[in-house]
N, C-alpha and C. Protein backbone atom coordinates (compact mmCIF):
# COMPACT_ATOMS: atom_id res chain seq x y z
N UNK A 1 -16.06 -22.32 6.66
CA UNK A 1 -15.21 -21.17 6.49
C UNK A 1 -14.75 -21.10 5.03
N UNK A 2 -14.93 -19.95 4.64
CA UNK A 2 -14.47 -19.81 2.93
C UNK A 2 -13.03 -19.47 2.92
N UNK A 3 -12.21 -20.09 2.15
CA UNK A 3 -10.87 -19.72 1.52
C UNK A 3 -10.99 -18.77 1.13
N UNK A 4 -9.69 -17.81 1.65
CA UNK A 4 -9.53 -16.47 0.75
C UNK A 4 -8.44 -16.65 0.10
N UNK A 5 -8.62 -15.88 -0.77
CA UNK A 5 -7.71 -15.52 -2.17
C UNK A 5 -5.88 -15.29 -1.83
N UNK A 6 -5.57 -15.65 -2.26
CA UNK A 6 -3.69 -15.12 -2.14
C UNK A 6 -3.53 -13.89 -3.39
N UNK A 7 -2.76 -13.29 -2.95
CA UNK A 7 -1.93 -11.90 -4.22
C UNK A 7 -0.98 -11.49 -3.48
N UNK A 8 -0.61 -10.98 -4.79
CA UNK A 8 0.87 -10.53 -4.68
C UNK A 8 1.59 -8.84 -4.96
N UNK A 9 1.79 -8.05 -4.45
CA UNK A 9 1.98 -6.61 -4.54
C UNK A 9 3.45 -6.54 -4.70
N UNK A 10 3.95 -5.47 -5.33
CA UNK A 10 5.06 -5.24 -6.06
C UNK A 10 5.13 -3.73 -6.30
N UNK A 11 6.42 -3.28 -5.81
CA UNK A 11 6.38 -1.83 -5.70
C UNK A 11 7.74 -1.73 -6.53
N UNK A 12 6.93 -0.58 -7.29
CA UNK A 12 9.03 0.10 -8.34
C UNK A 12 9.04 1.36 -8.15
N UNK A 13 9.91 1.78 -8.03
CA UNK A 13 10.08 3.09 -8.22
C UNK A 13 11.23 3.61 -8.74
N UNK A 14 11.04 3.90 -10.22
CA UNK A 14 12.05 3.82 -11.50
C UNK A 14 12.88 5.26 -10.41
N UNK A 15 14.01 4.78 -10.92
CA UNK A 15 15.15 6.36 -10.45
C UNK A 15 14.93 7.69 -11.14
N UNK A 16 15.08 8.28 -10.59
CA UNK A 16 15.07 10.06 -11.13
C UNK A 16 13.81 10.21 -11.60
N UNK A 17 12.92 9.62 -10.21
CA UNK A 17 11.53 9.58 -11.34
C UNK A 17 10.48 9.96 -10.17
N UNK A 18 9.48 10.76 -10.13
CA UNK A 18 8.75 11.27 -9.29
C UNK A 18 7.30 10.06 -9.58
N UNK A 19 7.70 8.71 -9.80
CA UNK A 19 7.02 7.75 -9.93
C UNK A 19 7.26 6.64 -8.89
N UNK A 20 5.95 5.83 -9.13
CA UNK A 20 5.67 4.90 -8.19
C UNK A 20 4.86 3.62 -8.88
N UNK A 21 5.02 3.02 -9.16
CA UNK A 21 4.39 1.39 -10.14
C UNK A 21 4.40 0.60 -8.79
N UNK A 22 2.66 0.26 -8.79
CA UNK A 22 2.24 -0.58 -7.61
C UNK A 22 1.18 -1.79 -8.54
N UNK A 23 1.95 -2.86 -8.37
CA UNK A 23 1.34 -4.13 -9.26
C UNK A 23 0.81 -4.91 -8.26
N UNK A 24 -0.79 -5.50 -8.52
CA UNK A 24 -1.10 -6.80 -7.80
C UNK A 24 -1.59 -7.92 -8.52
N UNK A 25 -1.09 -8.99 -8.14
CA UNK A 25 -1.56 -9.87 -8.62
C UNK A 25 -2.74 -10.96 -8.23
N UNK A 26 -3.43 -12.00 -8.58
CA UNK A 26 -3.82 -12.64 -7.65
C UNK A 26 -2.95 -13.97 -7.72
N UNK A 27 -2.31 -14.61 -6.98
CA UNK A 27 -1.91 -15.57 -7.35
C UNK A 27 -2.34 -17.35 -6.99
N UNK A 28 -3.74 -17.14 -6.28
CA UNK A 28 -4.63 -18.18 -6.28
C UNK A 28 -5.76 -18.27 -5.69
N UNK A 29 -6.64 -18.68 -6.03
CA UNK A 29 -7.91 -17.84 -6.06
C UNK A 29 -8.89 -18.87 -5.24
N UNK A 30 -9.30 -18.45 -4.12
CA UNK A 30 -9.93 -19.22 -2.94
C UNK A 30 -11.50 -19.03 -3.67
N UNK A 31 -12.16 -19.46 -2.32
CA UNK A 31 -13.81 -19.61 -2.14
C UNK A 31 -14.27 -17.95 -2.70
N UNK A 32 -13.69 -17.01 -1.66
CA UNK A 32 -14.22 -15.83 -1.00
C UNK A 32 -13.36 -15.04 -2.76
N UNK A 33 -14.30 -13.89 -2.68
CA UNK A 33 -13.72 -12.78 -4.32
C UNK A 33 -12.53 -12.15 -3.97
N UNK A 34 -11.62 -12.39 -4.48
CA UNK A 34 -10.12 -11.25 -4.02
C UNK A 34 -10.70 -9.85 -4.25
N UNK A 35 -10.27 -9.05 -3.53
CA UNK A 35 -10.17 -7.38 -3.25
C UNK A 35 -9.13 -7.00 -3.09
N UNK A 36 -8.87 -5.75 -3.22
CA UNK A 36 -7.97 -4.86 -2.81
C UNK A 36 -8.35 -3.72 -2.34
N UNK A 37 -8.36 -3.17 -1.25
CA UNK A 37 -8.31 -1.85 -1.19
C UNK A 37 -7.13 -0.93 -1.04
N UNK A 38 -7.62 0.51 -1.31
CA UNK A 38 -6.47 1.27 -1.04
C UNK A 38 -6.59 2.52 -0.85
N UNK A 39 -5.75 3.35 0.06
CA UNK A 39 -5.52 4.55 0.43
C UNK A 39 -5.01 5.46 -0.08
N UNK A 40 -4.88 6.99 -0.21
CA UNK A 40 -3.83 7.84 -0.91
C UNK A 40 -4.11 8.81 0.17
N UNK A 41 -2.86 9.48 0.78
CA UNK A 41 -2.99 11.09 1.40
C UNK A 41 -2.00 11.78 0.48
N UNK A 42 -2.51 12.77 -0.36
CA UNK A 42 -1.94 14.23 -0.80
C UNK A 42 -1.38 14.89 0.44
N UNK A 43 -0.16 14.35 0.30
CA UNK A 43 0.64 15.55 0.79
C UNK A 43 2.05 15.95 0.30
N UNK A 44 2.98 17.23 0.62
CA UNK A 44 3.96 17.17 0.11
C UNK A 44 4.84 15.98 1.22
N UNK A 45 5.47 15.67 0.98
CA UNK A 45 6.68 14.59 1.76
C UNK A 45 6.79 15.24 3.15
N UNK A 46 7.53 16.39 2.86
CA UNK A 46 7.79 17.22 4.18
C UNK A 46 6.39 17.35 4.71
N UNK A 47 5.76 17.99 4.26
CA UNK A 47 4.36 18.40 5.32
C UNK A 47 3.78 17.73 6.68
N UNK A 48 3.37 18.63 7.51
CA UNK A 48 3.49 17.75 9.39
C UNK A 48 1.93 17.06 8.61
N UNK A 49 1.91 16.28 9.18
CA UNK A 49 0.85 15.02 9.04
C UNK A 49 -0.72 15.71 9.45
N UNK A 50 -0.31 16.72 10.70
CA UNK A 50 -1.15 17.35 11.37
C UNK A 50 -2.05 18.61 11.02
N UNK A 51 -1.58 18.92 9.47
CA UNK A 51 -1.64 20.49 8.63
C UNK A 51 -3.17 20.36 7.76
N UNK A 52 -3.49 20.78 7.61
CA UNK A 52 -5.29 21.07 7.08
C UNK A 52 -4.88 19.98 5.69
N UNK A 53 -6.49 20.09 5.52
CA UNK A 53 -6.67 18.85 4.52
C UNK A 53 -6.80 19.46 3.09
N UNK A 54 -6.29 19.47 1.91
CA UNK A 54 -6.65 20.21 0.75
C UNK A 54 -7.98 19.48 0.07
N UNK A 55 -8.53 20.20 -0.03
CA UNK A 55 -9.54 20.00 -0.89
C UNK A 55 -10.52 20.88 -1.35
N UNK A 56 -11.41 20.80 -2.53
CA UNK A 56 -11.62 19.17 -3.00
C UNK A 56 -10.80 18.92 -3.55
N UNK A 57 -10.72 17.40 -3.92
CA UNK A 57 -10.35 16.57 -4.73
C UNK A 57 -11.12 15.90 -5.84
N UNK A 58 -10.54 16.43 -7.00
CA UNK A 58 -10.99 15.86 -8.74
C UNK A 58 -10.63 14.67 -9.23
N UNK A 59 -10.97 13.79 -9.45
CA UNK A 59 -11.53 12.21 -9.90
C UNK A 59 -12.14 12.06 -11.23
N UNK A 60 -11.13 11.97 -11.76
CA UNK A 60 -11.19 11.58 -13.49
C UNK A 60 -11.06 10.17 -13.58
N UNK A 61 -11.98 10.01 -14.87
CA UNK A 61 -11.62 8.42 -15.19
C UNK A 61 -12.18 8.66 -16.79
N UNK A 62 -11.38 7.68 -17.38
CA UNK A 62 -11.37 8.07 -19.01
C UNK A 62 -10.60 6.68 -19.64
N UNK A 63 -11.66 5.42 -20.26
CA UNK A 63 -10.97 4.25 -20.40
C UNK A 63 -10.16 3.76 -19.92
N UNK A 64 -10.45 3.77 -18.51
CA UNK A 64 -9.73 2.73 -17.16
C UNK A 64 -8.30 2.98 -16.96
N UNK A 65 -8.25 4.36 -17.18
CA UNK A 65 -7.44 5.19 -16.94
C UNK A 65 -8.28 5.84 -15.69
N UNK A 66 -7.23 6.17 -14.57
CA UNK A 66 -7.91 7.48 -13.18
C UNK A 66 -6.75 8.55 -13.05
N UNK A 67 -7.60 9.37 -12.74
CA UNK A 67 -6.45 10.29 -11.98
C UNK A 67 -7.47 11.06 -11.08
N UNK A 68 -6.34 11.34 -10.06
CA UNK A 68 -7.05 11.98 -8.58
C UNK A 68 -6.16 13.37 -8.49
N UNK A 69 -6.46 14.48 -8.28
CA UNK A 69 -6.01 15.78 -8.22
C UNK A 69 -6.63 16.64 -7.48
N UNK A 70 -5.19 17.23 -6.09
CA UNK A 70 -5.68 18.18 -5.51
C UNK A 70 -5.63 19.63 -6.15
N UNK A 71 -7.28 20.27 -5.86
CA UNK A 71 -7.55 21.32 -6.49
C UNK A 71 -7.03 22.05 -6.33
N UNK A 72 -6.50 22.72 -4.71
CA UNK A 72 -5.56 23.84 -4.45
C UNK A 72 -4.32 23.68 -4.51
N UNK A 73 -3.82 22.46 -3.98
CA UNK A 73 -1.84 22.64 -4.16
C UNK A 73 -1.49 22.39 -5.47
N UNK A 74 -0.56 22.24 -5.67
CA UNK A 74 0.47 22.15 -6.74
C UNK A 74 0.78 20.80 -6.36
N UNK A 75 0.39 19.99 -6.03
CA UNK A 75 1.04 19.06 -5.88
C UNK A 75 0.96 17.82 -7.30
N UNK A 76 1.29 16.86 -7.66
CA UNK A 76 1.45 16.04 -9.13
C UNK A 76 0.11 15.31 -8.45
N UNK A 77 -0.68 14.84 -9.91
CA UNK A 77 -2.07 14.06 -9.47
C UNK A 77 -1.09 12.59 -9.49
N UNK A 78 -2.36 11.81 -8.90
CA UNK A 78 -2.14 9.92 -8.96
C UNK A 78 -2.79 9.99 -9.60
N UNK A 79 -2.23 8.91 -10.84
CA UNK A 79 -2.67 8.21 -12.14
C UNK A 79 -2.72 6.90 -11.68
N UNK A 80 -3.89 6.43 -12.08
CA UNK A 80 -3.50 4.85 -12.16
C UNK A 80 -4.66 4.25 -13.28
N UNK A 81 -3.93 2.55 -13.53
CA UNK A 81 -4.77 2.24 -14.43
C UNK A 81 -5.26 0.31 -13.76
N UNK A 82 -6.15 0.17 -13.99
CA UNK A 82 -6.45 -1.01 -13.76
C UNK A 82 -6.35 -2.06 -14.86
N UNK A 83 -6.19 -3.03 -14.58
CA UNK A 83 -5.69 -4.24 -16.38
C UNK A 83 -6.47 -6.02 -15.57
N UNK A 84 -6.72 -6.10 -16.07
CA UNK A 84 -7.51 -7.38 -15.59
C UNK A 84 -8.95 -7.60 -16.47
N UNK A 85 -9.51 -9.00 -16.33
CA UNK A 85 -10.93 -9.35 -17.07
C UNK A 85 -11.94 -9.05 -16.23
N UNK A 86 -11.61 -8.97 -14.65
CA UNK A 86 -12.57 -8.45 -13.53
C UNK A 86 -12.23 -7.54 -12.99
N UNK A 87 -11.28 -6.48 -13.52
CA UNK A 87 -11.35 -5.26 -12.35
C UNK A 87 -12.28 -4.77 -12.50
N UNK A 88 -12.50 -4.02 -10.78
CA UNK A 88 -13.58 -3.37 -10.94
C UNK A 88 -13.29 -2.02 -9.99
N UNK A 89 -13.35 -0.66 -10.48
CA UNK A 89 -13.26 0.17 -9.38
C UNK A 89 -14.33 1.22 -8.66
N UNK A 90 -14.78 1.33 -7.15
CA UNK A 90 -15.43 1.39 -6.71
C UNK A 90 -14.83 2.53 -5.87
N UNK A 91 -15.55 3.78 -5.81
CA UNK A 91 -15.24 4.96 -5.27
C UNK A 91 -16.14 5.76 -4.22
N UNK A 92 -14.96 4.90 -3.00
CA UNK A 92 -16.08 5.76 -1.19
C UNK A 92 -15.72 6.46 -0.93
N UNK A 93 -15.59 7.80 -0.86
CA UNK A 93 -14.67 8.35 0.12
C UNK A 93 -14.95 8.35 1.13
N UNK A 94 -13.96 9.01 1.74
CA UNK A 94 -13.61 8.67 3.46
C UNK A 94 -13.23 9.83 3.92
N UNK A 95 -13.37 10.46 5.27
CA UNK A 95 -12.18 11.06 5.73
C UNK A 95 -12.22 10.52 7.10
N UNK A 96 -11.10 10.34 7.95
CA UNK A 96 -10.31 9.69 9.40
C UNK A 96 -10.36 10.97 9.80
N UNK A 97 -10.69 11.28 10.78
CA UNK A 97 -10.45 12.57 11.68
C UNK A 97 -9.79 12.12 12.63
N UNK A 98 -9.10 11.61 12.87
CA UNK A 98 -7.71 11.37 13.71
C UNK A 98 -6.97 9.56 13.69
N UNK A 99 -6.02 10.25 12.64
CA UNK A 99 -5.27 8.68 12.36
C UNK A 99 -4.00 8.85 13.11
N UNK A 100 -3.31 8.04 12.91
CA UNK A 100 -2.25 8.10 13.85
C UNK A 100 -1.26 7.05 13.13
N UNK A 101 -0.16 8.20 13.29
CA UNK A 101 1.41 7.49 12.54
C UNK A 101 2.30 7.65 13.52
N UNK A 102 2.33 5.74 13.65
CA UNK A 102 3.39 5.62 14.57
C UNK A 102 4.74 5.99 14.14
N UNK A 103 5.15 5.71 12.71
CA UNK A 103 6.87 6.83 12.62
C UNK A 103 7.00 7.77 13.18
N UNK A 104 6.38 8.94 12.22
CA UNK A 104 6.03 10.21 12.82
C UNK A 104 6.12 9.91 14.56
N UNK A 105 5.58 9.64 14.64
CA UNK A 105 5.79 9.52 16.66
C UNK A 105 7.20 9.42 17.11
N UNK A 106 7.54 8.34 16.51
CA UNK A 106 8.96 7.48 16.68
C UNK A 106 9.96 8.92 16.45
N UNK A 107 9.69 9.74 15.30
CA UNK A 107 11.04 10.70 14.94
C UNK A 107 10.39 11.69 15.82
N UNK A 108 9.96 11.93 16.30
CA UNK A 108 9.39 13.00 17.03
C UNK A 108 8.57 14.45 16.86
N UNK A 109 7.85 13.43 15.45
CA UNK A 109 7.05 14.94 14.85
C UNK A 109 5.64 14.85 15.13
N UNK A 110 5.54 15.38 14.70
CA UNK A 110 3.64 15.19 14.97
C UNK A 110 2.93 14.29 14.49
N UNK A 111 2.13 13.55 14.88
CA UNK A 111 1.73 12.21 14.51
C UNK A 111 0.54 11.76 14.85
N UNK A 112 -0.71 12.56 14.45
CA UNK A 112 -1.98 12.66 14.14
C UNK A 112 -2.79 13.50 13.55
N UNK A 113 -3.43 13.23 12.72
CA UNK A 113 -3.95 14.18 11.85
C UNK A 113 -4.86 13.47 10.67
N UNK A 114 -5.59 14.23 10.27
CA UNK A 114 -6.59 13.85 9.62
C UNK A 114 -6.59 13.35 8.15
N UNK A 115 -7.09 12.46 7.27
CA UNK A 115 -6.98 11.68 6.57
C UNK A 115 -7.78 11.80 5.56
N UNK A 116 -8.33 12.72 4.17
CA UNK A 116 -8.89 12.26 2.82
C UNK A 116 -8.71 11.51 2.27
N UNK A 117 -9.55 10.27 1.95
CA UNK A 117 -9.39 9.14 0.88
C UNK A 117 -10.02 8.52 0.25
N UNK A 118 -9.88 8.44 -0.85
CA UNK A 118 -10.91 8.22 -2.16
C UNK A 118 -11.11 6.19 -1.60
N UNK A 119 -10.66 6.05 -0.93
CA UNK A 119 -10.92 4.76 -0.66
C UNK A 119 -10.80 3.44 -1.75
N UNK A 120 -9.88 3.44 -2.80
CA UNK A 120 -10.76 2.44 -3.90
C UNK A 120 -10.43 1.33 -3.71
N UNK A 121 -11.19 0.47 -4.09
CA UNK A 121 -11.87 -1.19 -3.97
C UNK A 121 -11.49 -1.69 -5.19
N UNK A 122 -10.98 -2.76 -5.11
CA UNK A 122 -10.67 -3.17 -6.98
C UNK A 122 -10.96 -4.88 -6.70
């Protein structure tokens, strides 16, 4: 059986700030290659979970710099940047045609609905 990797994730979210700083680290490094994957749904905050999917979605990258932007809303793109001697980013998309959020359930809103995601692998 191969050892996997340990890391460490770290979330900020400076005040008065329509920002989000998501740091990982690795902090010891097994047999098996550390990964990360990760998800994003465009939506506004309020929006029922259950409401059509915007797209497409535009995928820039420009010296390990990204940004992801929905074409029709108004909504602010995700920026992100990768910093490491091995990152590497790898772009699947996906879409879930029926995911399911247990909050949403819990408060009593609607709580399935479909899922766009650039999927990335780092």
């Amino acid at each position: 059986m191969r050892s996997r990797s340990r890391g460490e994730k770290r979330v900020l979210l400076p005040h008065l700030q329509n920002t989000v700083h998501i740091s990982y680290q690795v902090i010891s490094r097994g047999r098996a290659p550390a990964s990360n994957a990760t998800r994003f749904h465009f939506r506004h905050h309020e929006a029922s979970v259950d409401a059509e999917l915007a797209a497409p979605y535009k995928v820039t990258a420009v010296d390990g710099r990204y940004e992801i932007a929905a074409a029709r809303r108004k909504l602010p793109p995700l920026r992100m940047c990768l910093r490491g001697g091995e990152s590497l980013l790898r772009l699947r998309h996906r879409k879930f045609l029926r995911l399911f959020y247990r909050i949403e359930q819990q408060r009593g809103y609607a709580h399935e609905g479909e899922l766009w995601s650039p999927d990335f692998s780092s």
